[in-house]
Protein backbone atom coordinates (compact mmCIF):
# COMPACT_ATOMS: atom_id res chain seq x y z
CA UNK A 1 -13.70 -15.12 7.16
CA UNK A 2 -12.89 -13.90 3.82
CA UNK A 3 -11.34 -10.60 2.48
CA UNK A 4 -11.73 -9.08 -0.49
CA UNK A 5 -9.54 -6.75 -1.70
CA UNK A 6 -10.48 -3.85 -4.06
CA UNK A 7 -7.13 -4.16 -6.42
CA UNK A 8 -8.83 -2.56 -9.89
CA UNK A 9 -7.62 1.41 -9.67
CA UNK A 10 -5.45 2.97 -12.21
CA UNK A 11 -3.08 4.40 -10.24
CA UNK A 12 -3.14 7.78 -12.19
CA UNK A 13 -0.73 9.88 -9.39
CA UNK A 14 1.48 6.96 -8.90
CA UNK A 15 2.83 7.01 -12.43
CA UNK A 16 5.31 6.43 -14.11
CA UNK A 17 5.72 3.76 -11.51
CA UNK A 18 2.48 2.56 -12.44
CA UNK A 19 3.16 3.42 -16.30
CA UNK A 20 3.24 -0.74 -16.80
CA UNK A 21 2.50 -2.49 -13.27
CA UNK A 22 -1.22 -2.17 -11.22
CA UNK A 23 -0.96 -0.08 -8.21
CA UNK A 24 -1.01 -3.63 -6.10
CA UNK A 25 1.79 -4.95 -8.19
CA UNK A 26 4.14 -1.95 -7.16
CA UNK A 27 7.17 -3.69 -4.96
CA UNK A 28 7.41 -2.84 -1.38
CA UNK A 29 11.08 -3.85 -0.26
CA UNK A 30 11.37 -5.90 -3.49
CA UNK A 31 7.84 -7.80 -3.00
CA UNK A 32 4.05 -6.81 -4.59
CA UNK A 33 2.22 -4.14 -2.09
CA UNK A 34 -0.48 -7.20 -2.34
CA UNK A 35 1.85 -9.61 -1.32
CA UNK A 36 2.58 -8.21 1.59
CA UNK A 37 -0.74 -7.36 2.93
CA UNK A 38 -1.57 -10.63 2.01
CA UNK A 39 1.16 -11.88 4.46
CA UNK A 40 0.02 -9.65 7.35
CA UNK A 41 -3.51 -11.29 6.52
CA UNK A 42 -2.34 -14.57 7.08
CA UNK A 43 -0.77 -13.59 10.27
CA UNK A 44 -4.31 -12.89 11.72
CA UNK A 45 -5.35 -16.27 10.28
CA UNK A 46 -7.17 -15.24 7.08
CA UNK A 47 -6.55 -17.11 3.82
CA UNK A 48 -9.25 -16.72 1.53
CA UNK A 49 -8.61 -14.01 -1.16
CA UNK A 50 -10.75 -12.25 -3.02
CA UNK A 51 -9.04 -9.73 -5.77
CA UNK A 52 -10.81 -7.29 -7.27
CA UNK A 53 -9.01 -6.45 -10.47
CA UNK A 54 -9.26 -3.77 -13.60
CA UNK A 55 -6.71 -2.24 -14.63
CA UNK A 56 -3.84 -4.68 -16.09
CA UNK A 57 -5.64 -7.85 -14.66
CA UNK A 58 -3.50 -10.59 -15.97
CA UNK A 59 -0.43 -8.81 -13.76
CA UNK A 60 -2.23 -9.82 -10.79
CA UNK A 61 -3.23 -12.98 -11.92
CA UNK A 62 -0.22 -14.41 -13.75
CA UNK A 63 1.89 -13.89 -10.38
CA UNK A 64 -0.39 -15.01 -7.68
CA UNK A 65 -2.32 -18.28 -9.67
CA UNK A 66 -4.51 -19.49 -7.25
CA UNK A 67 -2.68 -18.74 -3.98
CA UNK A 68 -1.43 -21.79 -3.58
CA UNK A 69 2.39 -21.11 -3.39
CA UNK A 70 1.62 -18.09 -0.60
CA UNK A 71 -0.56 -20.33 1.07
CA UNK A 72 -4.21 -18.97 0.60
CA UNK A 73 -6.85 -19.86 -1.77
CA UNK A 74 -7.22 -16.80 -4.16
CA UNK A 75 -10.59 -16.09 -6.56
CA UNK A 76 -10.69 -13.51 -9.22
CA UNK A 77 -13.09 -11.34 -9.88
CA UNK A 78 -12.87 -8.51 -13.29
CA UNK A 79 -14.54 -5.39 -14.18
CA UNK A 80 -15.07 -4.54 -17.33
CA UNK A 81 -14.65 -1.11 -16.33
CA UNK A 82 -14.43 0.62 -12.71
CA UNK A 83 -17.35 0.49 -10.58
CA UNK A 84 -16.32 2.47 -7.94
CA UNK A 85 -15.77 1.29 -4.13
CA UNK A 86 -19.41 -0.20 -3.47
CA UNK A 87 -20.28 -1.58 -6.88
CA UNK A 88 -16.81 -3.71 -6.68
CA UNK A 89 -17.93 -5.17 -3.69
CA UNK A 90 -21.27 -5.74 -5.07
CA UNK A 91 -19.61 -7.26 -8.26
CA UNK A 92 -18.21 -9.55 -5.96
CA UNK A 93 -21.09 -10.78 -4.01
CA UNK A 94 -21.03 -14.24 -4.92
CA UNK A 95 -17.53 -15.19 -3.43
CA UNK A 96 -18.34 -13.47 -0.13
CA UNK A 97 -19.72 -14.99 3.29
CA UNK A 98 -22.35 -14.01 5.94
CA UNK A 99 -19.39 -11.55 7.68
CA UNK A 100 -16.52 -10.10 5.46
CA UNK A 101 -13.35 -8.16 5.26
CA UNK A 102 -12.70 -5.14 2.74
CA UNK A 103 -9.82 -3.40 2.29
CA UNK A 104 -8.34 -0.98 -0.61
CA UNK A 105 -5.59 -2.67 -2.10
CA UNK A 106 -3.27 0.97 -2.48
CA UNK A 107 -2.55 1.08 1.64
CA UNK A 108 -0.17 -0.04 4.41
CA UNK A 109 -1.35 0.42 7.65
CA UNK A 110 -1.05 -1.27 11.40
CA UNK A 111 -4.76 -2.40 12.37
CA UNK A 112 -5.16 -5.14 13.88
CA UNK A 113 -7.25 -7.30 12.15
CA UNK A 114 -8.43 -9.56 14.66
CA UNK A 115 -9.04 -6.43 17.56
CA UNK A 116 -10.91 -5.02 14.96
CA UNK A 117 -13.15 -8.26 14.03
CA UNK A 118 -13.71 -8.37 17.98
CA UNK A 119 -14.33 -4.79 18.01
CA UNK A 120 -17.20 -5.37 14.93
CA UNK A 121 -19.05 -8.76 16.80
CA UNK A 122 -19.16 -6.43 19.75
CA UNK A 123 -20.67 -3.10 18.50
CA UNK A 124 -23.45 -5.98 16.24
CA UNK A 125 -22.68 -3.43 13.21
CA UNK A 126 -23.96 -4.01 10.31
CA UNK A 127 -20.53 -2.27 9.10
CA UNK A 128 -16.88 -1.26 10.40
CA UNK A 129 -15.01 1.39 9.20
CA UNK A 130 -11.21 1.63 10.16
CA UNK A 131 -10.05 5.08 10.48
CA UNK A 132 -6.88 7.38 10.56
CA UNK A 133 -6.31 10.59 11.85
CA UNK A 134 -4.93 13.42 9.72
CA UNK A 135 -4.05 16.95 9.94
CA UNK A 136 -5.76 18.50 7.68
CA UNK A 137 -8.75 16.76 7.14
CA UNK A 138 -10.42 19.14 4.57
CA UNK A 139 -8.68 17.48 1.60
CA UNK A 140 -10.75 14.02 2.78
CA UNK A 141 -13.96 12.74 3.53
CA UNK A 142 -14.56 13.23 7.24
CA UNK A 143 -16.26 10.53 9.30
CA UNK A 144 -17.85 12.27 12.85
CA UNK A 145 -19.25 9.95 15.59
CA UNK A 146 -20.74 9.32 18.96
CA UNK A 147 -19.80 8.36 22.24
CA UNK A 148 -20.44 5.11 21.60
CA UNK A 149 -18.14 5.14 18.26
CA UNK A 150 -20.86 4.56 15.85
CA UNK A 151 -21.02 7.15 12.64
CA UNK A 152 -23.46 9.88 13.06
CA UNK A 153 -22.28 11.88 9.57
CA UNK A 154 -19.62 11.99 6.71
CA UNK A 155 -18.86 15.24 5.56
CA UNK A 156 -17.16 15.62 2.13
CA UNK A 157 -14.34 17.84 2.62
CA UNK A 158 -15.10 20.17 5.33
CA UNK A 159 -13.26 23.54 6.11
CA UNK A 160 -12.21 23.93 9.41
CA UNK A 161 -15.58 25.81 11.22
CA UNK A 162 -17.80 22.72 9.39
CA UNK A 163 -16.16 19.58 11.31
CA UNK A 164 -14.62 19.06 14.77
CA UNK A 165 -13.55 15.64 13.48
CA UNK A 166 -9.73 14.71 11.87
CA UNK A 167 -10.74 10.89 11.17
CA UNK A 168 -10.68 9.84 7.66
CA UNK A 169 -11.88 6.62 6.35
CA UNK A 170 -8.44 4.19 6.00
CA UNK A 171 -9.74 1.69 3.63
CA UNK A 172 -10.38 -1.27 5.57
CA UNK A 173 -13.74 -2.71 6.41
CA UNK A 174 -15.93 -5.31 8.31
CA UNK A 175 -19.19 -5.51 6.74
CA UNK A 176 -22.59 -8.38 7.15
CA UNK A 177 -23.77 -9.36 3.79
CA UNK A 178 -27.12 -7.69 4.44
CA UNK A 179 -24.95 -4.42 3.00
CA UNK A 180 -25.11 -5.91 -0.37
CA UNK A 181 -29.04 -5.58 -0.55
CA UNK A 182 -28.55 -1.87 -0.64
CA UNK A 183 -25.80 -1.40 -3.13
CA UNK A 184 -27.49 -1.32 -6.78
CA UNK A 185 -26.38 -3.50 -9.45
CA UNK A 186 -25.13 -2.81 -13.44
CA UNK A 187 -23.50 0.69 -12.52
CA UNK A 188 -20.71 2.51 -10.42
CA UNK A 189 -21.42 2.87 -6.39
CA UNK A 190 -19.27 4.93 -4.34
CA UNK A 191 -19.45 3.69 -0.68
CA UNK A 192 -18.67 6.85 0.58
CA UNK A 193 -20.96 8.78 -1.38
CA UNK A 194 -24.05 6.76 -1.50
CA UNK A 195 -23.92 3.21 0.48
CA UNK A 196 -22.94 4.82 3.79
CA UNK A 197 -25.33 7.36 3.96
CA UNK A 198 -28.17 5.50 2.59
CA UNK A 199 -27.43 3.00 5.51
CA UNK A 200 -27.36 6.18 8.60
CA UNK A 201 -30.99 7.58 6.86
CA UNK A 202 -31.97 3.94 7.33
CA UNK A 203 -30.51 3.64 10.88
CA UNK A 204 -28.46 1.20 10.54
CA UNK A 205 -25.43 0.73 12.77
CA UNK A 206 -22.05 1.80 11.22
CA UNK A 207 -19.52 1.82 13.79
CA UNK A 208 -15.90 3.60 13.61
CA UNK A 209 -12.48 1.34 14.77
CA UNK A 210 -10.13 4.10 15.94
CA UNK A 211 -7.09 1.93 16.54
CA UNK A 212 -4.69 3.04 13.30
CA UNK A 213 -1.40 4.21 14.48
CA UNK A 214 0.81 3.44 11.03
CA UNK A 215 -1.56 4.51 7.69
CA UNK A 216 -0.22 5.33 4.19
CA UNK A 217 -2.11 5.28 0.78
CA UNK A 218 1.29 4.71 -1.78
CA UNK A 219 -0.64 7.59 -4.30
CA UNK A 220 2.21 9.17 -5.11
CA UNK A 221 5.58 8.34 -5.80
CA UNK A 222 6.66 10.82 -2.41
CA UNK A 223 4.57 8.64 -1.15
CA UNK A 224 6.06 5.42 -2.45
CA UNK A 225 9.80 6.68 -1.25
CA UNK A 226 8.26 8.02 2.66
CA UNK A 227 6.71 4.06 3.03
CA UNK A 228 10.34 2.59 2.47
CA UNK A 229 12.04 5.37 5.00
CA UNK A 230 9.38 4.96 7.52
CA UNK A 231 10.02 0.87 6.77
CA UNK A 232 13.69 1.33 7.84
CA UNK A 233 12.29 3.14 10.99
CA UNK A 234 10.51 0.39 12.05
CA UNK A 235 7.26 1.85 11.82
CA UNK A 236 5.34 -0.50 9.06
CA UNK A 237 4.91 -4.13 10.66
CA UNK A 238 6.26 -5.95 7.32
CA UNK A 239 8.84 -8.04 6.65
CA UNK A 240 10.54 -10.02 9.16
CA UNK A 241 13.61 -7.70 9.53
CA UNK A 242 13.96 -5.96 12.68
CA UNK A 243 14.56 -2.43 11.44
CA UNK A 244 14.74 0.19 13.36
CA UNK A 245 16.95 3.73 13.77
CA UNK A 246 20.23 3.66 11.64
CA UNK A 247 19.84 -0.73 11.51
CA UNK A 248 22.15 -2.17 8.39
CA UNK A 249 20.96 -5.14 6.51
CA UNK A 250 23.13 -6.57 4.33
CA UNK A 251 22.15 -9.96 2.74
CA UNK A 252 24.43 -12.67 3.18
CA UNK A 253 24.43 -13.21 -0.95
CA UNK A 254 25.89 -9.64 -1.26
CA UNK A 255 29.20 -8.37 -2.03
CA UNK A 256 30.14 -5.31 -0.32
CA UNK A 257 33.54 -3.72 -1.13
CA UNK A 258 35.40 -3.32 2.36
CA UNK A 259 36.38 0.56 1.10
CA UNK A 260 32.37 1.05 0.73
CA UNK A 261 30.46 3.42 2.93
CA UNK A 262 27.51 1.81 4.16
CA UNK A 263 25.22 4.40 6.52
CA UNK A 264 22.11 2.91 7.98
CA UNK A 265 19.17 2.49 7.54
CA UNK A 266 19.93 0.73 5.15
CA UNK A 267 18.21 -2.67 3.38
CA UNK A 268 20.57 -4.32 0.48
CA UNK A 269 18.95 -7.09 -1.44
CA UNK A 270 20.50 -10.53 -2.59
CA UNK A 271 23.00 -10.60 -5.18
CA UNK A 272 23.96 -6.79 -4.94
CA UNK A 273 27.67 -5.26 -5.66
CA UNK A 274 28.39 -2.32 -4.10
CA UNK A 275 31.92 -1.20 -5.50
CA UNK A 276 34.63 0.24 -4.09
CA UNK A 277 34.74 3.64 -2.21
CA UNK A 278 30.51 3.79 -3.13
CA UNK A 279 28.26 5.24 -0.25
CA UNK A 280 25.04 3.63 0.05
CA UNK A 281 22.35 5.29 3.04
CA UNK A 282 21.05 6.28 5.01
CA UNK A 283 17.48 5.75 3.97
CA UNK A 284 18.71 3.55 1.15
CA UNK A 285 16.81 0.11 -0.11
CA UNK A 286 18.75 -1.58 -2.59
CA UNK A 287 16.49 -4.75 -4.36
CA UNK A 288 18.22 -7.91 -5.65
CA UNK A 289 20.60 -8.73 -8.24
CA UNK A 290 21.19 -4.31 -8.08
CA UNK A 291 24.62 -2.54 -8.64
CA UNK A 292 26.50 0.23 -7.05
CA UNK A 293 29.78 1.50 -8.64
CA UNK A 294 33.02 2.42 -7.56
CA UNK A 295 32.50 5.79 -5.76
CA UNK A 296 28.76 6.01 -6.94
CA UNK A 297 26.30 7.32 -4.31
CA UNK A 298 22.57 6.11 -3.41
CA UNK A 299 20.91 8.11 -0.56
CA UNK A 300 17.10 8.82 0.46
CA UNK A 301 16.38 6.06 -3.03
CA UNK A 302 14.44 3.12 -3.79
CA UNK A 303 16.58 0.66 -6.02
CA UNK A 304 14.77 -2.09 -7.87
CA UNK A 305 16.18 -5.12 -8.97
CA UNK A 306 18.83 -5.44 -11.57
CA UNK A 307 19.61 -1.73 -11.72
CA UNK A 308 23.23 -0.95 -12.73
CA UNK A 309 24.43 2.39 -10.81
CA UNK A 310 27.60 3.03 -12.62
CA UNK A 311 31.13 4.51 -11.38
CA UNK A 312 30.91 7.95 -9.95
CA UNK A 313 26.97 8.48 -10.74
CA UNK A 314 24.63 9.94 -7.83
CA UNK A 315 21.33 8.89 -7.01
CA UNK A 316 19.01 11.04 -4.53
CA UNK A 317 15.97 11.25 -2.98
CA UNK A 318 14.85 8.99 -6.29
CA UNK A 319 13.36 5.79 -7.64
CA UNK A 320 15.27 3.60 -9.81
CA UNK A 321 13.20 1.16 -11.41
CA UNK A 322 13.91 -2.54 -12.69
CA UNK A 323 16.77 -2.60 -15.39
CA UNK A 324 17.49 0.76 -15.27
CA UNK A 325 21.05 1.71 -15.83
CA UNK A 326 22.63 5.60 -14.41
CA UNK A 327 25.30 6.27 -16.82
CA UNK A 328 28.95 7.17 -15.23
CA UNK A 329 29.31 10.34 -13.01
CA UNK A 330 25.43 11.67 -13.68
CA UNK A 331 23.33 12.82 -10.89
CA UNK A 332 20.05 12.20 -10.34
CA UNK A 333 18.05 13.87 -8.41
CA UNK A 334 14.19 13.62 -6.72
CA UNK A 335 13.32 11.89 -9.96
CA UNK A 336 11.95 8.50 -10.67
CA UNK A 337 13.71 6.79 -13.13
CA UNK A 338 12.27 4.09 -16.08
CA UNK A 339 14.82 2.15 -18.61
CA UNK A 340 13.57 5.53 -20.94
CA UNK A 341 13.41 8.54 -19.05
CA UNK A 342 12.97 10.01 -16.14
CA UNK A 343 10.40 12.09 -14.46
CA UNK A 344 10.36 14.59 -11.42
CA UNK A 345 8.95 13.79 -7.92
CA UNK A 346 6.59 16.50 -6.79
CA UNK A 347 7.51 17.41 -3.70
């Protein structure tokens, strides 16, 4: 089975992480967001890539080739300019097979690929939606079903008194290539907005995977910083690190000064120098090759690689991105930070 994944958005909110990198491209404990859904893919025994791309295309490209080196067979497929969530897939027709896997290349979640391809060959759908649960589901597009967990409606954005229903579509998909004979050609689909409903006034069966325990779109940079905390939790299945509450990984490449203060969780990369009397955690992530001064101070903060952290300087609740350097005894707080400037996180 192939997947294709819909890599092409801007990444507006996400910026100015995503000033200069597509949202895919954005590092998740030092390695592409793409890269590491592509690793939980393989896990489930998928490796034939389809990528979507748009915005910065030869990013994506230049750094995963054909697949080879990560062990899948990768094909490319550009818009000219964005054609939404169904005319992407569309776009892509000729590199998909008789049954197919979608997902939105901006999200980390738990599913279970393979319960969920059992879970689709069972219901005979013609498509699968995964779904989350949220809170406050008037924000979203709601997704109501039966008894049998096949989609009766999608509301857009109910209040409270118009849906019963807190399931939200998650971004990943099973779908039979019959679906591409109702999504137009030349112009910008929506799936949500036009594909799915066009396939319930058809009756067509759409059914609803409600397994999703772990489910995060990185929109925001917030967003981006909560996905690395809940990482040191333990509650994202990436990486093969055991985290888990207040676990310490230290690389064995790192130089940690014995005076440091080290308070889990904490992840620090290869090649990093944390100084003397520096306190790194909790909720810290420190990429490779990064560098912590004497007495400096990194809590609740993503650190990307080569960042230089001088004596004295604090670093909170921010993002530090590649070849930054935080000049002697500043502070720097709920901000992400570029080699330029910086810029406030909303909270």
């Amino acid at each position: 089975m192939k997947a294709l994944f819909l890599a092409g958005g801007l990444g507006t909110r996400l910026r100015p992480i995503t000033n200069d990198l597509p949202k895919p491209m954005v590092p998740i404990m030092g390695k592409p967001l793409l890269e590491r859904n592509i690793e939980r893919l393989k896990s489930f025994g998928i490796d034939e890539i389809v990528l979507s791309t748009c915005y910065k295309p030869h990013k994506i490209d230049k750094y995963f080739e054909d697949g080879k080196k990560f062990g899948v067979k990768i094909n490319y497929i550009t818009e000219e300019s964005p054609l939404g969530t169904a005319g992407a897939i569309k776009n892509a027709e000729d590199f998909l097979g008789d049954t197919f896997l979608v997902f939105n290349a901006d999200i980390l979640s738990d599913i279970d690929i393979a319960d969920m391809i059992r879970f689709h060959k069972e219901k005979g759908a013609l498509a699968t939606i995964a779904v989350t649960r949220v809170d406050n589901p008037s924000a979203y597009g709601v997704i109501e079903h039966d008894d049998d967990s096949f989609i009766t409606a999608f509301k857009e954005k109910p209040q409270p008194h118009e849906s019963k229903s807190n399931l939200i579509n998650a971004g990943v998909y099973i779908f039979e290539r019959e679906i591409l004979n109702y999504i137009p050609t030349g112009r910008a689909v929506s799936v949500e907005r036009e594909t799915y409903p066009l396939l319930l006034e058809k009756a067509y069966k759409i059914a609803v995977y409600d397994k999703c325990n772990y489910w995060l779109d990185l929109g925001t940079p917030g967003k981006y910083l909560k996905v690395h905390k809940d990482i040191l939790k333990g509650l994202v299945p990436i990486c093969n690190y055991d985290f888990g509450q207040n676990c310490i990984y230290i690389n064995d490449s790192a130089k940690v000064d014995i005076s440091a203060k080290i308070k889990g969780p904490v992840y620090i990369g290869e090649n990093v120098e944390i100084g003397p009397a520096a306190v790194v955690g909790p909720n810290a992530v420190l990429f490779d090759n990064a560098v912590v001064g004497m007495g400096a101070k990194v809590v609740d903060s993503v650190v990307w690689d080569n960042v230089n952290v001088e004596s004295g300087a604090k670093v909170i609740n921010s993002v530090v991105m590649s070849n930054c350097k935080i000049d002697k005894d500043s502070e720097k707080y709920n901000s992400v930070l570029t080699e330029n400037f910086s810029q406030p996180i909303a909270v």
